[in-house]
Each structure stands twice: as C-alpha cells, then as structure tokens.
PDB file of N, CA and C in Angstrom:
ATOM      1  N   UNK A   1     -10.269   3.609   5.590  1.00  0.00           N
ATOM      2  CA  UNK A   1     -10.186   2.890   4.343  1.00  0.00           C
ATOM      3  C   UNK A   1      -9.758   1.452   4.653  1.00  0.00           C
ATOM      4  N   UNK A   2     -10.329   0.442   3.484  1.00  0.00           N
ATOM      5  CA  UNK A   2      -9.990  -0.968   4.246  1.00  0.00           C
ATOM      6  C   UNK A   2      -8.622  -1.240   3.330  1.00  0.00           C
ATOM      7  N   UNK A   3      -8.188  -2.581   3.719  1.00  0.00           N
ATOM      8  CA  UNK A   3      -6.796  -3.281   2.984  1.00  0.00           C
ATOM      9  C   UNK A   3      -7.116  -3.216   1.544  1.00  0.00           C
ATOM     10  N   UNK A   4      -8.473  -3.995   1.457  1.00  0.00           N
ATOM     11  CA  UNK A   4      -8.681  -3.781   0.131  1.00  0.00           C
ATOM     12  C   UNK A   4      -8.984  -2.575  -1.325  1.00  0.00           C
ATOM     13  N   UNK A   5      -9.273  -1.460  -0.084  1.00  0.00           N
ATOM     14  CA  UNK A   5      -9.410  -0.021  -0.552  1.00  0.00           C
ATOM     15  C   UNK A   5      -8.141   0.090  -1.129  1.00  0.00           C
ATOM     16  N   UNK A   6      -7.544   0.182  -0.062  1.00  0.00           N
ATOM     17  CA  UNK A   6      -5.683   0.425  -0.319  1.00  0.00           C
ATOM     18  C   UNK A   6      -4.860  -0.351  -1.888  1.00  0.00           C
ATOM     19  N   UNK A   7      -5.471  -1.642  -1.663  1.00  0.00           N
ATOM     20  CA  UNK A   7      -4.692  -2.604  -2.499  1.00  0.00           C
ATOM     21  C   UNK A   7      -5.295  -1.865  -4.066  1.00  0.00           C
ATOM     22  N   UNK A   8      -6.954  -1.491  -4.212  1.00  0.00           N
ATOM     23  CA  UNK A   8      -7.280  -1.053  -5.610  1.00  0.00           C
ATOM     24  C   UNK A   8      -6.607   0.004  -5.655  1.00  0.00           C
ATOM     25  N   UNK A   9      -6.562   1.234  -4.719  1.00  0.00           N
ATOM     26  CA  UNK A   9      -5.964   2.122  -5.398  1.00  0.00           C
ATOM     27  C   UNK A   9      -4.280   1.793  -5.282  1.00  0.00           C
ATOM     28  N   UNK A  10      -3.673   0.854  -5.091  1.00  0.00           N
ATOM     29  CA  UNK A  10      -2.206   0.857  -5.630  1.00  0.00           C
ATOM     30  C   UNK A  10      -2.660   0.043  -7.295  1.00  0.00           C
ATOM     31  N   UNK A  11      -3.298  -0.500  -7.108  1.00  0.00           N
ATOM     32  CA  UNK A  11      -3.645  -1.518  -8.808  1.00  0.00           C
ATOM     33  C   UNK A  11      -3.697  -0.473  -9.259  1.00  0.00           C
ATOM     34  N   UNK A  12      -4.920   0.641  -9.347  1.00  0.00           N
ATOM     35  CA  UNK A  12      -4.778   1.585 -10.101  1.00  0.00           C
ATOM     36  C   UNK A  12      -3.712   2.563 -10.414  1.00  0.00           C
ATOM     37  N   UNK A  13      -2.607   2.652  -9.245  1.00  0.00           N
ATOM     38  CA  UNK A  13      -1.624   3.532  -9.575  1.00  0.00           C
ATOM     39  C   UNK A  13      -0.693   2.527 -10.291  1.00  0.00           C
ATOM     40  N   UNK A  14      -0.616   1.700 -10.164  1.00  0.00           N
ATOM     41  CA  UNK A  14       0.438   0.514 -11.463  1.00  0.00           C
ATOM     42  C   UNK A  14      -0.026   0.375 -12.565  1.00  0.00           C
ATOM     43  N   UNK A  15      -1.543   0.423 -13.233  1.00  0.00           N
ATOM     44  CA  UNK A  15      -1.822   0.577 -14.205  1.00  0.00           C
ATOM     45  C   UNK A  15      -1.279   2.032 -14.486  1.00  0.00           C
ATOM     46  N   UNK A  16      -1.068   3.012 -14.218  1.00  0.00           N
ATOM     47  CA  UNK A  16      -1.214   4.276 -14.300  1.00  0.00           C
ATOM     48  C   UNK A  16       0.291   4.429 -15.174  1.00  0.00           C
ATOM     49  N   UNK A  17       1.067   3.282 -13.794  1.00  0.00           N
ATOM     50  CA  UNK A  17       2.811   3.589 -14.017  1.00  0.00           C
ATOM     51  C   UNK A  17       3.161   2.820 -15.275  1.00  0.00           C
ATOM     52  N   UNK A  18       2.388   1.566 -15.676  1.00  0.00           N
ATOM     53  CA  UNK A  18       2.065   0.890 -17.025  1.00  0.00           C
ATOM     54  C   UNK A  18       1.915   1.748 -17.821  1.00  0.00           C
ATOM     55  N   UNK A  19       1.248   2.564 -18.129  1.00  0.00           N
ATOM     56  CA  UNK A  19       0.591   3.484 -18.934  1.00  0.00           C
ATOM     57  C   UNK A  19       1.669   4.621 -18.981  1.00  0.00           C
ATOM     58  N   UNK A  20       2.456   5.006 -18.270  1.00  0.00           N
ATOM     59  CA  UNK A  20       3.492   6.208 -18.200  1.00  0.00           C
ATOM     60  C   UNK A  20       4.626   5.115 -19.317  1.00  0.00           C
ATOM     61  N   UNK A  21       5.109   3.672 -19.251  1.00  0.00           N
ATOM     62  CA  UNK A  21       6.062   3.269 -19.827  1.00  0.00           C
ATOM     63  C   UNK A  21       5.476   2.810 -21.256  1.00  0.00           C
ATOM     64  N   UNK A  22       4.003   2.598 -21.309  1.00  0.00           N
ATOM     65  CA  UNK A  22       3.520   3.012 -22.791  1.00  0.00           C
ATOM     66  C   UNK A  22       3.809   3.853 -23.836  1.00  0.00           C
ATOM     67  N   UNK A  23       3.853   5.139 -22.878  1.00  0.00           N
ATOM     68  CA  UNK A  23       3.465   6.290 -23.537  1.00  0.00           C
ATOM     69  C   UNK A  23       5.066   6.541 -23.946  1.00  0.00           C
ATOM     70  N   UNK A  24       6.068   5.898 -22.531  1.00  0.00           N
ATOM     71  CA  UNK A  24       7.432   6.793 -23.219  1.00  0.00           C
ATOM     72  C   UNK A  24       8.131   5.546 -24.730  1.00  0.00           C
ATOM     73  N   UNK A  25       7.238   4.910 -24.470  1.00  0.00           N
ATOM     74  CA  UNK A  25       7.886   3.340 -25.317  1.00  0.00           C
ATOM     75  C   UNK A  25       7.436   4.137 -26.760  1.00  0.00           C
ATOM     76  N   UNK A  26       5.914   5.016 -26.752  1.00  0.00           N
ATOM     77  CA  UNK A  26       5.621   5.369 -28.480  1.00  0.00           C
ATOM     78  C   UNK A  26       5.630   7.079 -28.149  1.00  0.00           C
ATOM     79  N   UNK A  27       6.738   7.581 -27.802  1.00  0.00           N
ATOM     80  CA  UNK A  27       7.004   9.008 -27.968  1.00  0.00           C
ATOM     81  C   UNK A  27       5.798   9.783 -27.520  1.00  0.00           C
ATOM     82  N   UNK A  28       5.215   9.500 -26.876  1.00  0.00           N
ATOM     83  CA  UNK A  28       4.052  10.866 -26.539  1.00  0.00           C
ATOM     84  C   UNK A  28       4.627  11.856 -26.170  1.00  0.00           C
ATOM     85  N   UNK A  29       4.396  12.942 -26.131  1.00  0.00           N
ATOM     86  CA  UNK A  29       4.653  14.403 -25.915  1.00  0.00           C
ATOM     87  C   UNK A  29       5.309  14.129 -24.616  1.00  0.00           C
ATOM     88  N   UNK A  30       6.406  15.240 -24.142  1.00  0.00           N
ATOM     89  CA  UNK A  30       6.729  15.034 -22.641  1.00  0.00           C
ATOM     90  C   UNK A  30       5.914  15.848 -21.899  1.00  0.00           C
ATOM     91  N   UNK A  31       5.347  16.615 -22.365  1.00  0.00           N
ATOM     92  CA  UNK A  31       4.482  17.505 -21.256  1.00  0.00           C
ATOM     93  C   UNK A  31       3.161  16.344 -20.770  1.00  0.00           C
ATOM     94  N   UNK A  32       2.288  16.103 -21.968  1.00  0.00           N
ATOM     95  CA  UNK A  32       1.532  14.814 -21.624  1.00  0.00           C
ATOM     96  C   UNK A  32       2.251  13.451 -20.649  1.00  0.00           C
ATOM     97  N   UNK A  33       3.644  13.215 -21.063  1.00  0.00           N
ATOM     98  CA  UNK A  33       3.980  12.354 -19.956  1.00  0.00           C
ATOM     99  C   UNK A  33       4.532  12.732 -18.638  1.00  0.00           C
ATOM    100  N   UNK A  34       4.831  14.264 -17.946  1.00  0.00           N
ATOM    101  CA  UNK A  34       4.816  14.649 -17.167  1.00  0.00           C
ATOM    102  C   UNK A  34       3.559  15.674 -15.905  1.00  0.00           C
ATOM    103  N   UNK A  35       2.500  15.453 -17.220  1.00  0.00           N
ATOM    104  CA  UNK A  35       1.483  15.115 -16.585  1.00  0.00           C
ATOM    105  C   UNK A  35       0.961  13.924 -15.974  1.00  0.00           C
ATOM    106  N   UNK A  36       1.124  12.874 -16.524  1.00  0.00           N
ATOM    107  CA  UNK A  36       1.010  11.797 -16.249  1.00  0.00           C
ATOM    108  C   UNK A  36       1.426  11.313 -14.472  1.00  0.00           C
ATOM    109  N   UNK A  37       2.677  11.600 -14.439  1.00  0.00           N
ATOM    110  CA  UNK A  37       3.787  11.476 -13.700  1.00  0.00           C
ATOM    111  C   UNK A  37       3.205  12.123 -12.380  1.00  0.00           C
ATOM    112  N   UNK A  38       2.352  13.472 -13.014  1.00  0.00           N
ATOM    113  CA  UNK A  38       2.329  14.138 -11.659  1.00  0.00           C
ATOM    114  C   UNK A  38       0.846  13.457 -10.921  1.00  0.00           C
ATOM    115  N   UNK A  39       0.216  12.802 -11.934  1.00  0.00           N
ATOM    116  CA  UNK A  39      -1.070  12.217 -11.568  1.00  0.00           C
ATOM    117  C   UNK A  39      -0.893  10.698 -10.755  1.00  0.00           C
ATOM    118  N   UNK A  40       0.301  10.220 -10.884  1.00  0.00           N
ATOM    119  CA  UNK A  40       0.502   9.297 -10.068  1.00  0.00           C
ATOM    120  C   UNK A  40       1.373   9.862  -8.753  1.00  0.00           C
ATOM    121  N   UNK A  41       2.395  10.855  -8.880  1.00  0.00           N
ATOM    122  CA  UNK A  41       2.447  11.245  -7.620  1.00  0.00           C
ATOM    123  C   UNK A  41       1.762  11.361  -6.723  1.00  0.00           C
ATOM    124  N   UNK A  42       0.362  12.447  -7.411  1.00  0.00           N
ATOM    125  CA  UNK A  42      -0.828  12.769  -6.398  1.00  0.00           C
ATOM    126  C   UNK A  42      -1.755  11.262  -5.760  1.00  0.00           C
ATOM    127  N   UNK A  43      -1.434  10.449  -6.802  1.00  0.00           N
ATOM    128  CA  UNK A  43      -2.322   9.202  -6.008  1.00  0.00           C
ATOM    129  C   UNK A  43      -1.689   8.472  -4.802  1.00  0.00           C
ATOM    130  N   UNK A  44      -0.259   8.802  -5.243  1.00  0.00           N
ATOM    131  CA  UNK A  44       0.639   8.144  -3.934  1.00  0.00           C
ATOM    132  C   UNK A  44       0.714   8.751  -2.977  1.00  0.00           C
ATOM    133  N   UNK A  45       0.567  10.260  -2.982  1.00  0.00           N
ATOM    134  CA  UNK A  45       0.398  10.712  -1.949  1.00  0.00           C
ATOM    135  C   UNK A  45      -0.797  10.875  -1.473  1.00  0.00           C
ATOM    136  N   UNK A  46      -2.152  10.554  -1.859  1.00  0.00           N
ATOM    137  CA  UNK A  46      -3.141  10.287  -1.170  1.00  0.00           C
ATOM    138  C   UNK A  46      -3.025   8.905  -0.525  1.00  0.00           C
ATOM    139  N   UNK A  47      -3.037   7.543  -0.777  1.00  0.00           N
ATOM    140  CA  UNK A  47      -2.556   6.599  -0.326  1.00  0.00           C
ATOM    141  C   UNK A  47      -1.839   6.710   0.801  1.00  0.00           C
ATOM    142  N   UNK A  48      -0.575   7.610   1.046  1.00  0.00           N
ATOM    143  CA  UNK A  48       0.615   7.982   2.238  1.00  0.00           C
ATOM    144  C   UNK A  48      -0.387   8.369   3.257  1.00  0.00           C
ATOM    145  N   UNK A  49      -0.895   9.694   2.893  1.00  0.00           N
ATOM    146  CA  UNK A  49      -2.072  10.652   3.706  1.00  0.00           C
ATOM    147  C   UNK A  49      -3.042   9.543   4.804  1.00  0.00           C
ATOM    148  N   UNK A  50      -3.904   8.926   3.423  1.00  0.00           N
ATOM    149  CA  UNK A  50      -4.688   8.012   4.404  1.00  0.00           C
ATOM    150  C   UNK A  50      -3.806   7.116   5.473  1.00  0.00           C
ATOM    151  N   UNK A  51      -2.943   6.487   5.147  1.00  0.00           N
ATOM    152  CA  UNK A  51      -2.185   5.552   6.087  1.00  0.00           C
ATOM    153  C   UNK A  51      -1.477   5.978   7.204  1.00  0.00           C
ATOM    154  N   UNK A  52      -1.084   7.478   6.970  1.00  0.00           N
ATOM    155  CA  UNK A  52      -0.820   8.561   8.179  1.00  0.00           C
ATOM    156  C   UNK A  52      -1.883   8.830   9.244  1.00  0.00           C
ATOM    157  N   UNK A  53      -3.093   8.803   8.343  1.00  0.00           N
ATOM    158  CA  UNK A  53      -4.610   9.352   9.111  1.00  0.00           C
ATOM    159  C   UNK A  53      -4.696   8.348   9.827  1.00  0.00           C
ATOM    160  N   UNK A  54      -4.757   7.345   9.337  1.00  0.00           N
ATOM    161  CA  UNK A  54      -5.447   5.423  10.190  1.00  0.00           C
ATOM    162  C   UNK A  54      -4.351   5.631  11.305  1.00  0.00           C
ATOM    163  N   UNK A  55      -2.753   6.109  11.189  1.00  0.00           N
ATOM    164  CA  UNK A  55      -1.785   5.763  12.548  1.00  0.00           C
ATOM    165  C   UNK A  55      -2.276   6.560  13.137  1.00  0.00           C
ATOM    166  N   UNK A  56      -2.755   7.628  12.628  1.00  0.00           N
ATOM    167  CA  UNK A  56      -2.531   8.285  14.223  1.00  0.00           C
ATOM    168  C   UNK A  56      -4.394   8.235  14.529  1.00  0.00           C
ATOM    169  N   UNK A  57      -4.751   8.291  13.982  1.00  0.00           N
ATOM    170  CA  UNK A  57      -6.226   8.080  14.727  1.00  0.00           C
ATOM    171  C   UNK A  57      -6.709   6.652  15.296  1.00  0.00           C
ATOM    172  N   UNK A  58      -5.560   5.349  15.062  1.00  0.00           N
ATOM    173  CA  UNK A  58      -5.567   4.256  15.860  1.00  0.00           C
ATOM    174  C   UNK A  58      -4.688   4.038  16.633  1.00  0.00           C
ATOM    175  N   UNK A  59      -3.571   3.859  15.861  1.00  0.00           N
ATOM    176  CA  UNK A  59      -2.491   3.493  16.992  1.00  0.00           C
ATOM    177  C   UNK A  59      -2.364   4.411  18.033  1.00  0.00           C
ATOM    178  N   UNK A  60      -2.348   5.387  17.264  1.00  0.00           N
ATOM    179  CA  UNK A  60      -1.427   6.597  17.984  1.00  0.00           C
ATOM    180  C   UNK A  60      -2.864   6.880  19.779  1.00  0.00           C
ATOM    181  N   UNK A  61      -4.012   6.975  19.171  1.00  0.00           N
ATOM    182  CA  UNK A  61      -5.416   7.289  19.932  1.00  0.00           C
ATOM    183  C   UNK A  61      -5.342   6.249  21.062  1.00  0.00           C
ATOM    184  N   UNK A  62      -4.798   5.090  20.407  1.00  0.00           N
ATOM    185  CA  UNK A  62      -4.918   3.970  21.217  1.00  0.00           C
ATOM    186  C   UNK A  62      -4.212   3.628  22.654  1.00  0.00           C
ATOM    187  N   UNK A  63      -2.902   4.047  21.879  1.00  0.00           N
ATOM    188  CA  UNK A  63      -2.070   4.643  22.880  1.00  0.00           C
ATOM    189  C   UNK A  63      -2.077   5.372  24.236  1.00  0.00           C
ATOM    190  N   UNK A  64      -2.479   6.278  23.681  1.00  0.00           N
ATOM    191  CA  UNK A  64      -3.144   7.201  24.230  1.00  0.00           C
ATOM    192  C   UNK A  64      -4.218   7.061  25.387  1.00  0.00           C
ATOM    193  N   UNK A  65      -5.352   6.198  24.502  1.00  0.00           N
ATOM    194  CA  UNK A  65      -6.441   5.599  25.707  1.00  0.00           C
ATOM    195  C   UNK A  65      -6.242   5.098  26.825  1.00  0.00           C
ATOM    196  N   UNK A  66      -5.152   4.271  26.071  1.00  0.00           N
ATOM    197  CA  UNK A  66      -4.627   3.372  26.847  1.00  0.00           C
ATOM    198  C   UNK A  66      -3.733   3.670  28.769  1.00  0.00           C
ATOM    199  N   UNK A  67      -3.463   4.956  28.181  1.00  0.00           N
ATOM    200  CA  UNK A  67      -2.584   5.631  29.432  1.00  0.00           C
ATOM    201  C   UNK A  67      -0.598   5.323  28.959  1.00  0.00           C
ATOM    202  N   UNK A  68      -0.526   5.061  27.944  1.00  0.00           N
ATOM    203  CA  UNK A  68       0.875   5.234  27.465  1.00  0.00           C
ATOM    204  C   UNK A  68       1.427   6.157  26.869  1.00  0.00           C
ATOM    205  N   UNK A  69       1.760   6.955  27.336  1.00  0.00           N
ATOM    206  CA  UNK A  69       2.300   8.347  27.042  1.00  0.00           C
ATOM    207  C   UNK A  69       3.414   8.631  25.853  1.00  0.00           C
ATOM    208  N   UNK A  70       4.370   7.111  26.456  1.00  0.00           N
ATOM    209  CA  UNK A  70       5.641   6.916  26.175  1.00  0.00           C
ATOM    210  C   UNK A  70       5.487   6.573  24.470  1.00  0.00           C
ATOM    211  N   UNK A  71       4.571   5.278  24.339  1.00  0.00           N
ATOM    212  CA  UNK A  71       4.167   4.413  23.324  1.00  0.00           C
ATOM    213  C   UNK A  71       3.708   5.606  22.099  1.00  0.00           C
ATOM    214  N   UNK A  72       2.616   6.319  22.770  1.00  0.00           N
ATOM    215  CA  UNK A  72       1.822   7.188  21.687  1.00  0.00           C
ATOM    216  C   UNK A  72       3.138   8.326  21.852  1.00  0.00           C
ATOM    217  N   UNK A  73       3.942   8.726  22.326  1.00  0.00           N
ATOM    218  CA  UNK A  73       4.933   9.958  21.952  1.00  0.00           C
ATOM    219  C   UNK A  73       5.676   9.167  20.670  1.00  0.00           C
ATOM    220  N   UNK A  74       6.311   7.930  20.939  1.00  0.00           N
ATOM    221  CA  UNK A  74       6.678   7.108  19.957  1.00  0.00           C
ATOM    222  C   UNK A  74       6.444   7.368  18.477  1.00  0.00           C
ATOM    223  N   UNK A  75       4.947   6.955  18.849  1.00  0.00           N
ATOM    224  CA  UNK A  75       4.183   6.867  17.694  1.00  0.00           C
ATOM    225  C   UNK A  75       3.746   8.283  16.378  1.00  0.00           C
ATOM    226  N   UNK A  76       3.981   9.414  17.500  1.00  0.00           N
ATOM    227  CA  UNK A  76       4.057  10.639  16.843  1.00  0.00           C
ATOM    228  C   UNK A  76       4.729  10.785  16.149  1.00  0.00           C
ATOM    229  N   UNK A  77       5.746  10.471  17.025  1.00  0.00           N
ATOM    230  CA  UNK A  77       7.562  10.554  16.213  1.00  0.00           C
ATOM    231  C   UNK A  77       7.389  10.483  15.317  1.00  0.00           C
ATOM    232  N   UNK A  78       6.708   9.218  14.684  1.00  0.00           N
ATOM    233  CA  UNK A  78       7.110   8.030  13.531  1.00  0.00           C
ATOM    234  C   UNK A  78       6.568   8.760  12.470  1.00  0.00           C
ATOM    235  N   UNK A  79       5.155   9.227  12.851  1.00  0.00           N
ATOM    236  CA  UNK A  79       4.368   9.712  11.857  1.00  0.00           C
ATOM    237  C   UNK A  79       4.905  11.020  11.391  1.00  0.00           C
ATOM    238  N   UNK A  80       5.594  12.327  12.351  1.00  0.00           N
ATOM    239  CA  UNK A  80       6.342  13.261  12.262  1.00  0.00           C
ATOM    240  C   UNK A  80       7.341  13.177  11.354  1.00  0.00           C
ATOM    241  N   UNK A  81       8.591  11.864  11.169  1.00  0.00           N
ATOM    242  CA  UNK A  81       9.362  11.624  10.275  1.00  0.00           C
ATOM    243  C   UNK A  81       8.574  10.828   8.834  1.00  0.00           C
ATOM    244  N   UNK A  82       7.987  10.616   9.219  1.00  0.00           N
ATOM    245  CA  UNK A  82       7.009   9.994   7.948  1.00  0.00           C
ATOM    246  C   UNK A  82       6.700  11.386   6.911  1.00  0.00           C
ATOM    247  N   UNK A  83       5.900  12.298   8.028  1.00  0.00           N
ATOM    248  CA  UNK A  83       5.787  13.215   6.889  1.00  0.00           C
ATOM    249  C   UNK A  83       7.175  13.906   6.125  1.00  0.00           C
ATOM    250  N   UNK A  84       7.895  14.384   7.218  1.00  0.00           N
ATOM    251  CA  UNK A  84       9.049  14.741   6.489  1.00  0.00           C
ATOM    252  C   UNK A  84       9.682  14.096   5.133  1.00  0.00           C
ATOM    253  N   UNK A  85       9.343  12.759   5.211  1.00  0.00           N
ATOM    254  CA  UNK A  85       9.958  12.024   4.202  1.00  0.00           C
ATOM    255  C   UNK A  85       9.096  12.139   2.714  1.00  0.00           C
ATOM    256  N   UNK A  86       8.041  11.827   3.357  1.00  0.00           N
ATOM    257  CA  UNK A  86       6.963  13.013   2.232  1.00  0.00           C
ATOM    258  C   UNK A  86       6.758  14.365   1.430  1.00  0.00           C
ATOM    259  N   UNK A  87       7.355  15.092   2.424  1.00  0.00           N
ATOM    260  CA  UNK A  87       7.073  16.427   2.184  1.00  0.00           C
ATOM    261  C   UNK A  87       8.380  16.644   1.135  1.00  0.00           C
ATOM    262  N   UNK A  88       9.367  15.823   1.285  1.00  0.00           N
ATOM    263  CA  UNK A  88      11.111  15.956   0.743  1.00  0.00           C
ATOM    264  C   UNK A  88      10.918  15.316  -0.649  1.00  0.00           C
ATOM    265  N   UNK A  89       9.741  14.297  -0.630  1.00  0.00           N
ATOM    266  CA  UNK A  89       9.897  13.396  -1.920  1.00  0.00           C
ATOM    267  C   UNK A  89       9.072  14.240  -2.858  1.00  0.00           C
TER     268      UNK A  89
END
C-alpha cells in the first residue's frame, strides 16, 4: 500500500471519528454508536496490519538479504511487541 493509500484511509477513519461525535452531540442510540466505534476500530486495525505486513516483508526481508541476522532479529522484536500492543488494545 502507498503513503497515500495510508493517508485516505486515516481521512476516512477521521471522518468516521467526526461522525461518532455527531451522533453522540444529537443522542443517537448507543448501540448504533457502538457500532460505529467498532467500525473504526476495525479500520485501525487494518491500517496497523498493513504497516506490520510492509515491516516485515521490507525491512525485516531486507535485513535478512542483506546477511544481518542481528538487524532483522531486531526487527522481529519490534514487530512481535507491536502486535502485542495490538492484540491488548
């Protein structure tokens, strides 16, 4: 995915989060606004996903190609605590 891929779908998830402080500003239902809620979760965590996918299938590969063992173990790490931080949120 390019920068600019990335950048529309965060526009679209801020319109989204716009639209969640709409809805609580004129009382919409809470189930409708916790739907809402969960529909921007899921976009953020597609967004996370892809940017996990690009490290490790570049940096991390690169690494790798490269003959740095050390660099790409690094780089696992990162992505390893990345998910965790994901998986918790």
């Amino acid at each position: 995915m390019t920068k600019e891929q990335y950048l529309g779908r965060l526009r679209r998830i801020e319109g989204q989060v716009r639209g969640l402080q709409r809805m609580i500003d004129e009382d919409v239902y809470c189930i409708d606004i916790l739907q809402q809620i969960a529909a921007v979760n899921g976009a953020l965590q597609n967004v996370a996903i892809g940017l996990l996918d690009e490290h490790v299938g570049h940096c991390v590969a690169n690494a790798a190609a490269a003959g740095d063992a050390e660099q790409a173990r690094e780089m696992v790490t990162e992505a390893t605590k990345a998910i965790e931080r994901l998986v918790k949120s």
